[in-house]
N, C-alpha and C. Protein backbone atom coordinates (compact mmCIF):
# COMPACT_ATOMS: atom_id res chain seq x y z
N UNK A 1 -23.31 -22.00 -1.33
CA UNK A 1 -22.39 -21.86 -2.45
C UNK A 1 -21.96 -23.26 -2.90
N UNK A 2 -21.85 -23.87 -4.13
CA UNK A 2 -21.77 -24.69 -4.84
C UNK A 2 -20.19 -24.70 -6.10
N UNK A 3 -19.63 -25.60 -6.11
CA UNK A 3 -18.29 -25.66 -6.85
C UNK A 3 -18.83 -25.42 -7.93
N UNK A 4 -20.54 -26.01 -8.82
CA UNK A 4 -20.80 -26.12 -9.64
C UNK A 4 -21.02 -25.23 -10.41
N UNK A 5 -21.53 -24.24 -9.56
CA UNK A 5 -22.13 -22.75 -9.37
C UNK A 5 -21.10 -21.91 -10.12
N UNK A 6 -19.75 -22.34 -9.42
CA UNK A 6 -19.00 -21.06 -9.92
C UNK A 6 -17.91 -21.74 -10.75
N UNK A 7 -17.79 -23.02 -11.15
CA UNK A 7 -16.65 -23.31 -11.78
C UNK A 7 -17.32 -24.46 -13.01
N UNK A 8 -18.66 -24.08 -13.00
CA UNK A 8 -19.66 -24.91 -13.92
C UNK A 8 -19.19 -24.38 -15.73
N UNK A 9 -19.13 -22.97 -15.29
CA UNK A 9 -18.65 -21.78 -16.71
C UNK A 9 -17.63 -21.50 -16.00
N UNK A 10 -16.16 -21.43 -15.84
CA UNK A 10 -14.89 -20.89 -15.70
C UNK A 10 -15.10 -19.24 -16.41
N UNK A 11 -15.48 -18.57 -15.31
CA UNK A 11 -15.54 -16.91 -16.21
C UNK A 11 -13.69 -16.50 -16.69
N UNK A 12 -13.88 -16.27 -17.30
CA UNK A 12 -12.87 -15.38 -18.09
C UNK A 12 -12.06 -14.06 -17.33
N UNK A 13 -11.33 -14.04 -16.69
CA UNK A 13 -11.13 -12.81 -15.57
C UNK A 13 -9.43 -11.77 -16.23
N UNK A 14 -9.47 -10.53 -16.49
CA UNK A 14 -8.85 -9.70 -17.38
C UNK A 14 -7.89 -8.39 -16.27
N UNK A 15 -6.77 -8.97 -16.39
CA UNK A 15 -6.41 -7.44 -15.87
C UNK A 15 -5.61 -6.97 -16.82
N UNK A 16 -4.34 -5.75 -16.58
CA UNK A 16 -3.95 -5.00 -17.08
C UNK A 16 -3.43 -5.89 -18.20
N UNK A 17 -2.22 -6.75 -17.95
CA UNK A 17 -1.35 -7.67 -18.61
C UNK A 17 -2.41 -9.29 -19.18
N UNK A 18 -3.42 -9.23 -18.62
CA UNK A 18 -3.39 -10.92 -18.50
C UNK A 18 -4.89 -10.77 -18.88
N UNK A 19 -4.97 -12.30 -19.38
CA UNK A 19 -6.23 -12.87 -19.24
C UNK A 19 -6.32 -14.35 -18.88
N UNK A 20 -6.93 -14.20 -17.80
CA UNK A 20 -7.01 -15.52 -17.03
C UNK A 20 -8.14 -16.10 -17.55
N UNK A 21 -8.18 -17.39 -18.63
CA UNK A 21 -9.03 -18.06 -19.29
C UNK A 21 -8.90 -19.31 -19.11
N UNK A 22 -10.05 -20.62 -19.85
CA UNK A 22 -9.96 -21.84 -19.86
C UNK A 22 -8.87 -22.20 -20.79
N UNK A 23 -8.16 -23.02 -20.78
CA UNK A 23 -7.22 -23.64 -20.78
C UNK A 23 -7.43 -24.60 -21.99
N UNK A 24 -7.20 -24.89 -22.97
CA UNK A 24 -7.48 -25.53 -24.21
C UNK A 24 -6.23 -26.60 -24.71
N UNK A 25 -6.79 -27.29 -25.71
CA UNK A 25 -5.54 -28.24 -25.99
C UNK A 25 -4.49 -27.62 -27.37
N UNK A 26 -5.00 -26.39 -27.38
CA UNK A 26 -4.22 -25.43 -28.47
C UNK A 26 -2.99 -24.74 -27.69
N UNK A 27 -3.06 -25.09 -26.60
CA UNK A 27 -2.38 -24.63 -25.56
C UNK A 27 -1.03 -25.11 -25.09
N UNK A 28 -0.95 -26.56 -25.75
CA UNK A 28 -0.28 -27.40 -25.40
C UNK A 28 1.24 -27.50 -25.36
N UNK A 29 1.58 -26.62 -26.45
CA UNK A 29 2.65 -25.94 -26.91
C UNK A 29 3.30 -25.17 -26.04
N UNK A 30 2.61 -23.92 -25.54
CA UNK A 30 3.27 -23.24 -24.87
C UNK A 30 3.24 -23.46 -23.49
N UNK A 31 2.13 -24.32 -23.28
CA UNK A 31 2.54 -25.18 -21.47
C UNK A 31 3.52 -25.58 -21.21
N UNK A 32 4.04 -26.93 -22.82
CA UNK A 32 5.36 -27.44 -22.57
C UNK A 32 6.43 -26.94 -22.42
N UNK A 33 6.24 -25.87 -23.41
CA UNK A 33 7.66 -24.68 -23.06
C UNK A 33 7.93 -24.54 -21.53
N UNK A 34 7.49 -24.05 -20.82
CA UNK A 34 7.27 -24.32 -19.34
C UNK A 34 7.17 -25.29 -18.82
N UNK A 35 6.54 -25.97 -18.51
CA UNK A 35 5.93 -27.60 -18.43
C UNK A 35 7.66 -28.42 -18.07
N UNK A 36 8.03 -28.19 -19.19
CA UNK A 36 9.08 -28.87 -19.36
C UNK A 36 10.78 -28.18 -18.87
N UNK A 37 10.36 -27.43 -18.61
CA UNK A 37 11.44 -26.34 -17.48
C UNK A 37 11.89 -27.23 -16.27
N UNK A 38 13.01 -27.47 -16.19
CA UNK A 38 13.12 -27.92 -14.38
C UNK A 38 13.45 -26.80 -13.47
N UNK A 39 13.75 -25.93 -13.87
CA UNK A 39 13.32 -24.47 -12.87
C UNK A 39 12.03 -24.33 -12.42
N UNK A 40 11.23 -24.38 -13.23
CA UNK A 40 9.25 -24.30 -13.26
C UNK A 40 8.92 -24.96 -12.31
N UNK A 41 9.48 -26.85 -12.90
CA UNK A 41 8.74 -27.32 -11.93
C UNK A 41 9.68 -27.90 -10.57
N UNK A 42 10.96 -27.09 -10.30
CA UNK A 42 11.48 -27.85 -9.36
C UNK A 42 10.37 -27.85 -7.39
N UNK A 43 9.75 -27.13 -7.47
CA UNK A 43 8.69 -27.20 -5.94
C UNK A 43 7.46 -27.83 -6.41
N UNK A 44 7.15 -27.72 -7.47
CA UNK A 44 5.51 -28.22 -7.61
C UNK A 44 5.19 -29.31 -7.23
N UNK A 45 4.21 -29.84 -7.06
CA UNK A 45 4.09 -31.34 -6.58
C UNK A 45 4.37 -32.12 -8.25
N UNK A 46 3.83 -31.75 -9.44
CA UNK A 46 3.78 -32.25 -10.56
C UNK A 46 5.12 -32.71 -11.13
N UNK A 47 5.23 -33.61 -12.03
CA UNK A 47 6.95 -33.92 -12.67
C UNK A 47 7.04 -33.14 -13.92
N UNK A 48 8.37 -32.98 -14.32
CA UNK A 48 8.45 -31.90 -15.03
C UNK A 48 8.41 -33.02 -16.24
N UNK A 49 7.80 -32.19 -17.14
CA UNK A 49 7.26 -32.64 -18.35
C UNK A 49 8.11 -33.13 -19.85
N UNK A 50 8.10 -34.18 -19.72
CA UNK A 50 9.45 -35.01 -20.56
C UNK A 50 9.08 -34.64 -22.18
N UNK A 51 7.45 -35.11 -22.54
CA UNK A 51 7.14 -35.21 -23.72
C UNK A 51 6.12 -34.06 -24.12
N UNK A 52 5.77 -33.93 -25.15
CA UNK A 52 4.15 -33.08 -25.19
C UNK A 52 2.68 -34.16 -24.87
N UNK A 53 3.10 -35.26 -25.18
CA UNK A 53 1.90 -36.22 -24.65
C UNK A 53 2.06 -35.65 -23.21
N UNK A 54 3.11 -35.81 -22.27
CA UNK A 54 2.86 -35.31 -20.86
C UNK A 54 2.21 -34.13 -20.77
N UNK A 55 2.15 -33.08 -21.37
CA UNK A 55 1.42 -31.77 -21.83
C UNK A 55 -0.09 -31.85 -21.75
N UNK A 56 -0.34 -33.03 -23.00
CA UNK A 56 -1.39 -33.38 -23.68
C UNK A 56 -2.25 -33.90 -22.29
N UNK A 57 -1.75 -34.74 -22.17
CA UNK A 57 -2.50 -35.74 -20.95
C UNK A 57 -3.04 -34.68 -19.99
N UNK A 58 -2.02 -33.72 -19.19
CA UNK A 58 -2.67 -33.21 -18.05
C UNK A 58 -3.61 -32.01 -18.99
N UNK A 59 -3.78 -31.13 -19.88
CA UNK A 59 -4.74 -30.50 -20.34
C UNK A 59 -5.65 -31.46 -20.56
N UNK A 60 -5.90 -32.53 -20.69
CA UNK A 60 -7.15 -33.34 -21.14
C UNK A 60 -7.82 -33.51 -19.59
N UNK A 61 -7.02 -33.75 -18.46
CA UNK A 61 -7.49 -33.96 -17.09
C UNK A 61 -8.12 -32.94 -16.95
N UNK A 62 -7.69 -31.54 -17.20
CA UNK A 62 -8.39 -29.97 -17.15
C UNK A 62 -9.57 -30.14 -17.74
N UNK A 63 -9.83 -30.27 -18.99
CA UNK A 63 -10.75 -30.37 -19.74
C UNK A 63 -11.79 -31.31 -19.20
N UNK A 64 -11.48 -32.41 -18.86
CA UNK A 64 -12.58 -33.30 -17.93
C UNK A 64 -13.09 -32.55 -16.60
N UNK A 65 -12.23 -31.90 -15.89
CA UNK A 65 -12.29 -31.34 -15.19
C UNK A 65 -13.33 -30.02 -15.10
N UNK A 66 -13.02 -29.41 -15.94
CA UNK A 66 -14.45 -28.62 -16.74
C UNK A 66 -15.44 -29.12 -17.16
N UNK A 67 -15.99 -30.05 -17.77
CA UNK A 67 -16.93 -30.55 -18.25
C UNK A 67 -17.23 -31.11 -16.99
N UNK A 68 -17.10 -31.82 -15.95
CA UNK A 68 -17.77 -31.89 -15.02
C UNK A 68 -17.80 -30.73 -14.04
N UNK A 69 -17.51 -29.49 -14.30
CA UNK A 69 -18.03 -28.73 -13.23
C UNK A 69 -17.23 -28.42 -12.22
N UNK A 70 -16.26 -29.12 -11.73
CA UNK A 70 -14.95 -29.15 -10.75
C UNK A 70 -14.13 -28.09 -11.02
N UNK A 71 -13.21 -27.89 -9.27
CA UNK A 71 -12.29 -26.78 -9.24
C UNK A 71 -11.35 -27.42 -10.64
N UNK A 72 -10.94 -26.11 -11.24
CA UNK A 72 -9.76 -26.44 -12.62
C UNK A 72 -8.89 -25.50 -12.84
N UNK A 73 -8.15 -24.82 -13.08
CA UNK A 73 -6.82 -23.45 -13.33
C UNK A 73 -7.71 -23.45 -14.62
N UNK A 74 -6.88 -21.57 -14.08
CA UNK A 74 -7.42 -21.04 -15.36
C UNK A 74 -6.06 -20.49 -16.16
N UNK A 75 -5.78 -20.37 -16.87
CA UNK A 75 -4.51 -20.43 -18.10
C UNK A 75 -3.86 -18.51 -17.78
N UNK A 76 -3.02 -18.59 -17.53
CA UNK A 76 -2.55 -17.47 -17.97
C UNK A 76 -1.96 -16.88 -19.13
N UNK A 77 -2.82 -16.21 -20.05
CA UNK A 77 -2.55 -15.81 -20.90
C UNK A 77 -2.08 -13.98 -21.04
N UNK A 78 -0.39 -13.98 -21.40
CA UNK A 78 -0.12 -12.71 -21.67
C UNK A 78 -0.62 -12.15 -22.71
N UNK A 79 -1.06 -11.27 -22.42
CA UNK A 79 -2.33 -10.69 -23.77
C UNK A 79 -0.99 -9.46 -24.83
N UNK A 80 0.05 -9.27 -24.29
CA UNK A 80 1.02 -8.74 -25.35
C UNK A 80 1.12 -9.71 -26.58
N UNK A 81 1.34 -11.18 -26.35
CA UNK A 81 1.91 -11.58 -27.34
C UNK A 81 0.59 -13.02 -27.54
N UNK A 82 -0.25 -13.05 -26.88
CA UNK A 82 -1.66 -14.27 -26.95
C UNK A 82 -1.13 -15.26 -26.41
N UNK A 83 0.31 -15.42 -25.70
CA UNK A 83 0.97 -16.92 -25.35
C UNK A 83 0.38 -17.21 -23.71
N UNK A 84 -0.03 -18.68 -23.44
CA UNK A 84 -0.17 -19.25 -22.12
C UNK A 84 1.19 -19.24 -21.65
N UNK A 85 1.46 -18.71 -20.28
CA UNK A 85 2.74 -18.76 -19.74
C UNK A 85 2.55 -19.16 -18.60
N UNK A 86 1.20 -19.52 -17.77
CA UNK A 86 1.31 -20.29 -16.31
C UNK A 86 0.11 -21.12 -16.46
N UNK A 87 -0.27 -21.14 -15.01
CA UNK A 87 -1.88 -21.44 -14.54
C UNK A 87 -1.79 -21.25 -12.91
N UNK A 88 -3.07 -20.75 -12.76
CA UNK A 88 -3.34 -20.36 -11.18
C UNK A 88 -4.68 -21.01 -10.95
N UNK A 89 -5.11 -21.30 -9.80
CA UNK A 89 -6.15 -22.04 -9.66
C UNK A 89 -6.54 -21.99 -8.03
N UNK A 90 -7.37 -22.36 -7.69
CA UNK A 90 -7.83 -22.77 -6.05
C UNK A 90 -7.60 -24.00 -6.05
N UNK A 91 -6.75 -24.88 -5.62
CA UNK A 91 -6.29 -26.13 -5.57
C UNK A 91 -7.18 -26.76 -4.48
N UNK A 92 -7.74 -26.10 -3.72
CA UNK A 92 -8.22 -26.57 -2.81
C UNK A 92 -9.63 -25.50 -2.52
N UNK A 93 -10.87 -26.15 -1.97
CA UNK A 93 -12.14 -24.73 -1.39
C UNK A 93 -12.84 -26.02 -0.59
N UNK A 94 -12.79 -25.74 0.87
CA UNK A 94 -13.45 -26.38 1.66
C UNK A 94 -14.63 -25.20 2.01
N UNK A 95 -15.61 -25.72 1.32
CA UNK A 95 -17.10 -24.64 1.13
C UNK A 95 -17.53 -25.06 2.99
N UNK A 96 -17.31 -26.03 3.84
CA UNK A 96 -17.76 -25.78 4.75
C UNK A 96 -17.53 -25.07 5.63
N UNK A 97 -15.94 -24.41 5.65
CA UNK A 97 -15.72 -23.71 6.29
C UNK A 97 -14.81 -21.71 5.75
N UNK A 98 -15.17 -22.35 4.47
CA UNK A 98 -15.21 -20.88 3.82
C UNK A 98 -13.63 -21.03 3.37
N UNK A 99 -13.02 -21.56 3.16
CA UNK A 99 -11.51 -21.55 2.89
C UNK A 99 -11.25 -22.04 1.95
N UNK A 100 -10.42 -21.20 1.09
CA UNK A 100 -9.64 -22.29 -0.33
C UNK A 100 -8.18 -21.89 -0.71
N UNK A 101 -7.84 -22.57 -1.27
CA UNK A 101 -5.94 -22.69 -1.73
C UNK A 101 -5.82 -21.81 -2.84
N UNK A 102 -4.99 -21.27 -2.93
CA UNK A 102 -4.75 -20.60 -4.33
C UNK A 102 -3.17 -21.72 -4.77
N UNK A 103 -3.01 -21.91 -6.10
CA UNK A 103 -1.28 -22.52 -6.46
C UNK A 103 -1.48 -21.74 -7.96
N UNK A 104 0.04 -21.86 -7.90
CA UNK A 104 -0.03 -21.09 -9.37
C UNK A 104 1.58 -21.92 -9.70
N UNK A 105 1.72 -21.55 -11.22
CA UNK A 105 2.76 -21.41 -11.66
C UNK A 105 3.00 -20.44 -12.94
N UNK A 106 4.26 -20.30 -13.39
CA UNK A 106 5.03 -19.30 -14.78
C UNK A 106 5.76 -19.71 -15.12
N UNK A 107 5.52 -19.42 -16.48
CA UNK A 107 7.23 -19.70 -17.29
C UNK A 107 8.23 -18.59 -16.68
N UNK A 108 9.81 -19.56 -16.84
CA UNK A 108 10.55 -18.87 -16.59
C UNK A 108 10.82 -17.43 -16.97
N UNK A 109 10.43 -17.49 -18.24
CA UNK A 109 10.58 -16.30 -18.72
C UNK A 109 10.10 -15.33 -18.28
N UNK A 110 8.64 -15.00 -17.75
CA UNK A 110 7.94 -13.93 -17.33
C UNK A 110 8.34 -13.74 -15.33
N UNK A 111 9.11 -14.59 -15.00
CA UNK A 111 9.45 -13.81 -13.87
C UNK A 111 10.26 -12.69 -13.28
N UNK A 112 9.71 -12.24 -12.42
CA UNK A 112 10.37 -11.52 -11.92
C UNK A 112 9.48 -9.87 -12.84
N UNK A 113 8.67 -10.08 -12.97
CA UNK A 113 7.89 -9.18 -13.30
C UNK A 113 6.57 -8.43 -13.25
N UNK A 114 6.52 -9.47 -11.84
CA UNK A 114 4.78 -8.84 -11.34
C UNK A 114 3.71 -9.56 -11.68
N UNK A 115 4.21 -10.93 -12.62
CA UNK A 115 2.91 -11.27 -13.49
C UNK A 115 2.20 -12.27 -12.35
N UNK A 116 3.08 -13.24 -11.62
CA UNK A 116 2.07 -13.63 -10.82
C UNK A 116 1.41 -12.76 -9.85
N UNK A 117 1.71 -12.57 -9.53
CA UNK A 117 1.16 -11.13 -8.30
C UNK A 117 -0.11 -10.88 -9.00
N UNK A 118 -0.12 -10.13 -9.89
CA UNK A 118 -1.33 -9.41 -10.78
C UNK A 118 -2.19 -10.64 -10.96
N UNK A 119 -1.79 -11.86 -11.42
CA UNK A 119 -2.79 -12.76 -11.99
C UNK A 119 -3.71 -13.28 -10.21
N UNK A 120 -2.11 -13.51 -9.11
CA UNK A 120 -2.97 -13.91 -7.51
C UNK A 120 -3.91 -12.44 -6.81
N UNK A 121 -3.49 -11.58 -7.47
CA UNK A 121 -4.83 -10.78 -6.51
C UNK A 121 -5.94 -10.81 -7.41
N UNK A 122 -6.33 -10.86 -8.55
CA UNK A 122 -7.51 -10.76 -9.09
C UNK A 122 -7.57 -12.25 -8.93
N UNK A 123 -7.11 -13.87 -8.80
CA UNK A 123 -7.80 -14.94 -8.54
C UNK A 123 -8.68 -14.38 -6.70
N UNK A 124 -7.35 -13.82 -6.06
CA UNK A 124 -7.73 -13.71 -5.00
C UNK A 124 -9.05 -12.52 -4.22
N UNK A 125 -9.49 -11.98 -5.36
CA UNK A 125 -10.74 -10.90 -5.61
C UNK A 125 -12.11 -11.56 -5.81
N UNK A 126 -11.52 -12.32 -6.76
CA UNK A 126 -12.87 -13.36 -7.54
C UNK A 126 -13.17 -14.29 -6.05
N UNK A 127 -12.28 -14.85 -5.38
CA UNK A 127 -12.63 -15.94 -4.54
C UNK A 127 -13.06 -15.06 -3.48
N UNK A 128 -13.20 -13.91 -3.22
CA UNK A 128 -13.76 -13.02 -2.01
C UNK A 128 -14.97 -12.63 -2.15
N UNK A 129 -15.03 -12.16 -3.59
CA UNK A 129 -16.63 -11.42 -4.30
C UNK A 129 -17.52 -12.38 -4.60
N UNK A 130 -17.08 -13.62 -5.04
CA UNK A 130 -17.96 -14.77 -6.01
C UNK A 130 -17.94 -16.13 -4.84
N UNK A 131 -17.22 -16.27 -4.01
CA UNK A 131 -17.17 -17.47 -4.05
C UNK A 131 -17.68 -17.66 -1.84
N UNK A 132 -17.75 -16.26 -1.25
CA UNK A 132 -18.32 -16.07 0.25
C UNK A 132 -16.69 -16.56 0.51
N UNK A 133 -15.77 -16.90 0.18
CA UNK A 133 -14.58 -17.07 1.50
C UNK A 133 -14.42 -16.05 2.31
N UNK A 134 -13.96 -16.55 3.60
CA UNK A 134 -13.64 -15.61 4.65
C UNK A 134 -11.77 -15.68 4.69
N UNK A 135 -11.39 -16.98 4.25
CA UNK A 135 -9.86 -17.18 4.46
C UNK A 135 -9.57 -17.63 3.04
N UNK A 136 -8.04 -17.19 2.48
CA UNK A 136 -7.74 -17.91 1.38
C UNK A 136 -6.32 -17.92 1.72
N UNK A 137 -5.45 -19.23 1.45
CA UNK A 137 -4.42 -19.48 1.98
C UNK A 137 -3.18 -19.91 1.00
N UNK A 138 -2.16 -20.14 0.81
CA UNK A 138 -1.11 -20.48 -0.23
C UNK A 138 0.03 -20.71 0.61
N UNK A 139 0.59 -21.54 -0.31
CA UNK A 139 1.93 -22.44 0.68
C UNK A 139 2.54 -22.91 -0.50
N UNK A 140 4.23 -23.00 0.15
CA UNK A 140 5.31 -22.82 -0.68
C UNK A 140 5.82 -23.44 -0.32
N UNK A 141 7.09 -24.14 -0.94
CA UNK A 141 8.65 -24.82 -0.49
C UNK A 141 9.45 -23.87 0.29
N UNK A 142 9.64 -24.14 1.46
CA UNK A 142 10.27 -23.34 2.26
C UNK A 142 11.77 -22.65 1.42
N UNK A 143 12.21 -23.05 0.52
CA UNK A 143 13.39 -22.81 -0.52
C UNK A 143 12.86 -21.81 -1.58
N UNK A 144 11.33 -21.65 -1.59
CA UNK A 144 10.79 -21.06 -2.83
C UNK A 144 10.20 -19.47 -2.59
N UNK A 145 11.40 -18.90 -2.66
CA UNK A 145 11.44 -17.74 -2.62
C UNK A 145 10.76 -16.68 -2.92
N UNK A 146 10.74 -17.26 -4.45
CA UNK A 146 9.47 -16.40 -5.66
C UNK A 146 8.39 -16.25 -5.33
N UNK A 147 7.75 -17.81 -5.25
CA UNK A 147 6.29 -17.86 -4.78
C UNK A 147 5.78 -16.56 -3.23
N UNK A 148 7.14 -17.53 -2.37
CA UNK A 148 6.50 -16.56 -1.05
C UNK A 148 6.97 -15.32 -1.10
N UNK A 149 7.43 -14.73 -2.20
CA UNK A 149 7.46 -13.03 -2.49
C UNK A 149 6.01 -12.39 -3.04
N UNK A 150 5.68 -13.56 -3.89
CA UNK A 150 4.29 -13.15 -4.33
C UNK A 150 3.17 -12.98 -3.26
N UNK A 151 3.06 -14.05 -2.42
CA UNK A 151 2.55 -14.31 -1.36
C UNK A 151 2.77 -13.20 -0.52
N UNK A 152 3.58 -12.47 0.01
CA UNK A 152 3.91 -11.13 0.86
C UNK A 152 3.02 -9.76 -0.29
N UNK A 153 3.28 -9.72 -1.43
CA UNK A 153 3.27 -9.05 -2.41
C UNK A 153 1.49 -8.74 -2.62
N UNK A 154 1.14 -9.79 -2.57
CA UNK A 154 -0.52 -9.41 -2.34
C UNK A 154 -1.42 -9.47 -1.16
N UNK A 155 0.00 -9.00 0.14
CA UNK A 155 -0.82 -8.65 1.30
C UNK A 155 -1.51 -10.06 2.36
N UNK A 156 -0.88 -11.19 1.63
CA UNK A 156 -1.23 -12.50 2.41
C UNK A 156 0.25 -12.30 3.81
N UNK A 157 -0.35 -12.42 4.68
CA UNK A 157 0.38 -13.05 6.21
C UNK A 157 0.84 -14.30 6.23
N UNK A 158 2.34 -13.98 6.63
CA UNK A 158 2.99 -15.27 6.84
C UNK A 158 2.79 -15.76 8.51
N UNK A 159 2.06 -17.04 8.32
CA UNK A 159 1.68 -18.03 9.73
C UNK A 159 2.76 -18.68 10.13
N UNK A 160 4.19 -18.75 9.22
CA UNK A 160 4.39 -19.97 10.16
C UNK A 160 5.09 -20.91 8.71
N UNK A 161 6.23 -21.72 9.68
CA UNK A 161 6.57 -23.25 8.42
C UNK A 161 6.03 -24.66 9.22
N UNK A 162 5.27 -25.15 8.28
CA UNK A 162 4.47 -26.48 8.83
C UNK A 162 5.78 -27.40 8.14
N UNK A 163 6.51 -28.14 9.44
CA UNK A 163 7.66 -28.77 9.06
C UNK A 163 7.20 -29.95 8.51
N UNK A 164 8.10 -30.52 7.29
CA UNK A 164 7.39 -32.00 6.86
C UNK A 164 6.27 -31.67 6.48
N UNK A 165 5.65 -30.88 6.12
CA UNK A 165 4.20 -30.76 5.68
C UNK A 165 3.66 -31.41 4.16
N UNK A 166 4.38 -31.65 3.71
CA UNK A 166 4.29 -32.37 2.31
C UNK A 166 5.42 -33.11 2.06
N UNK A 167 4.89 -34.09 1.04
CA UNK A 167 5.66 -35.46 0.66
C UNK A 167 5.54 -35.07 -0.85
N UNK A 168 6.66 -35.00 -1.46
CA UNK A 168 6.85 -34.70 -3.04
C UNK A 168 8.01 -34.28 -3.40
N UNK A 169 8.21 -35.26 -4.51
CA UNK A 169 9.06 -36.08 -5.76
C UNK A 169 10.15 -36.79 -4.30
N UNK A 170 9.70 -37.77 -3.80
CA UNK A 170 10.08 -38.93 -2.88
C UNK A 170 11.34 -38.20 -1.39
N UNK A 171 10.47 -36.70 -1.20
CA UNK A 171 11.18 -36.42 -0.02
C UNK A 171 10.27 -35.69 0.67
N UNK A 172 9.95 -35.59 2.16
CA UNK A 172 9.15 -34.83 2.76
C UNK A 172 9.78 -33.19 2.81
N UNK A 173 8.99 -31.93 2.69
CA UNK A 173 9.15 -30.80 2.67
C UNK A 173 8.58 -30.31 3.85
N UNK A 174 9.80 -29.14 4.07
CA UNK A 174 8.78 -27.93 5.05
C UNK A 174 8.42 -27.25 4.27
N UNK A 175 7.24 -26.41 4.55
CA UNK A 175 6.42 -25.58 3.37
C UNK A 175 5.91 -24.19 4.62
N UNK A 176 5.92 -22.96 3.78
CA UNK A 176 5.29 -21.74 4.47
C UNK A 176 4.32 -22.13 4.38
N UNK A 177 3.60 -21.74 5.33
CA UNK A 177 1.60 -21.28 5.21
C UNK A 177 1.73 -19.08 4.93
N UNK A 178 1.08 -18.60 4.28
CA UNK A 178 0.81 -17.44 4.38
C UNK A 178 -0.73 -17.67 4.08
N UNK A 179 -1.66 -16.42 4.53
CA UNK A 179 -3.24 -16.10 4.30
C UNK A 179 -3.54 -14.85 3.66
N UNK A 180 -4.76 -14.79 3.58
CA UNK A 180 -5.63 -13.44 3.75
C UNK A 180 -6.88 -13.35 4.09
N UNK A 181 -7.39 -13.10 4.89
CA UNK A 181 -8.79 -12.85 5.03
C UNK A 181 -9.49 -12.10 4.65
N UNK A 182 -11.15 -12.51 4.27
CA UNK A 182 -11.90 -11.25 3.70
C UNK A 182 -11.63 -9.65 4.12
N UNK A 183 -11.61 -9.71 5.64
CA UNK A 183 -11.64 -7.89 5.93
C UNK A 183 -10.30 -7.28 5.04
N UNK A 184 -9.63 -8.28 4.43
CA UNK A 184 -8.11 -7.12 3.89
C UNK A 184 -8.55 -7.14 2.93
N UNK A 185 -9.58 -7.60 2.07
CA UNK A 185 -9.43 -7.38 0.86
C UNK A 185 -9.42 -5.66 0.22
N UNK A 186 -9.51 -5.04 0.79
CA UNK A 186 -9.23 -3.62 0.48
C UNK A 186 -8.06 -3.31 0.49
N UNK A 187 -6.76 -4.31 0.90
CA UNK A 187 -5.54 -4.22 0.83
C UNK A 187 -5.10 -4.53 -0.45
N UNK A 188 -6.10 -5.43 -0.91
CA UNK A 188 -5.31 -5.69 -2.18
C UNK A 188 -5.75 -5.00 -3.34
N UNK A 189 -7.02 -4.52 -3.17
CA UNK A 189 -7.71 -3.69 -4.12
C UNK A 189 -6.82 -2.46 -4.44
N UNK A 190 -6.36 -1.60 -3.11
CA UNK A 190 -5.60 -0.82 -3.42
C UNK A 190 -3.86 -0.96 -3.78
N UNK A 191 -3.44 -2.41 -4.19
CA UNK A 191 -2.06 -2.48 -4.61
C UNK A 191 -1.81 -1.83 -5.74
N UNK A 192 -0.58 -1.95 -6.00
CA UNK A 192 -0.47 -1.08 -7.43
C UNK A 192 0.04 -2.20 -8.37
């Protein structure tokens, strides 16, 4: 299995609410709306987004990022109203040993409504069916509640807080580890 293979064309992936697509610079607008949230981005490793050039810039990194073939997020688009309101992605796929990261984020607005959940089990479907993982893993700010609700929510196991496990915006964090392994994926197939 090859990064190139499967993230060469970013497929287009559709559930009830969403369409998880490539990510464009038409986009830029409603990233910042978010983007520029300090709720959004208070855990992310990223800084919260001052200008729309800050917008601009990291969709252009995406876009390079695609054109060469590399892991990249795919845009969450609420298909009620056509607006980008996150991005979810495999931040990480160590193909040698079958394992990759899922991270996501949302606008404030759409929480608390299932939308990440829905958008992490179908990333987390695609990386079981398409991509041979046996483990897929996600980790949070031990403070970040939301995330590791989502994380419980699509049937990932909580391992454990890796203390100090990350260094970001100039303080070290404890962070959850939660998983899932291939044999559950029938756990998540059948969520509602």
């Amino acid at each position: 299995m090859e990064i190139e293979k499967i993230f060469g064309n970013l497929p287009t992936l559709e559930t009830e609410r969403l369409l998880l697509r490539k990510i464009t610079l038409e986009d830029a607008w409603d990233m910042h709306y978010y983007g520029s949230n300090e709720n959004v981005s208070k855990y992310v490793t990223w800084e919260t987004h001052k200008s729309l050039s800050d917008t601009r810039e990291f969709i252009e990194f995406v876009l390079t990022k695609y054109e060469n073939k590399k892991i990249a997020p795919w845009g969450i688009e609420y298909k009620e109203n056509g607006k980008l309101i996150g991005t979810i992605d495999f931040v990480s796929w160590q193909l040698k040993h079958n394992i990759a990261e899922i991270g996501y984020v949302l606008s404030q607005d759409y929480w608390g409504k299932g939308i990440t959940t829905e958008a992490a089990k179908e990333v987390i479907k695609f990386g079981f069916e398409n991509m041979d993982l046996v483990r897929i893993q996600a980790r949070c700010d031990i403070e970040n509640i939301g995330s590791a609700r989502v994380m419980e929510k699509v049937s990932m196991t909580f391992e454990g807080v890796i203390r100090k496990g990350i260094f970001v915006k100039s303080k070290h964090r404890d962070i959850k580890m939660y998983s899932i392994i291939n044999e559950e994926l029938s756990t998540i197939l059948n969520l509602k």
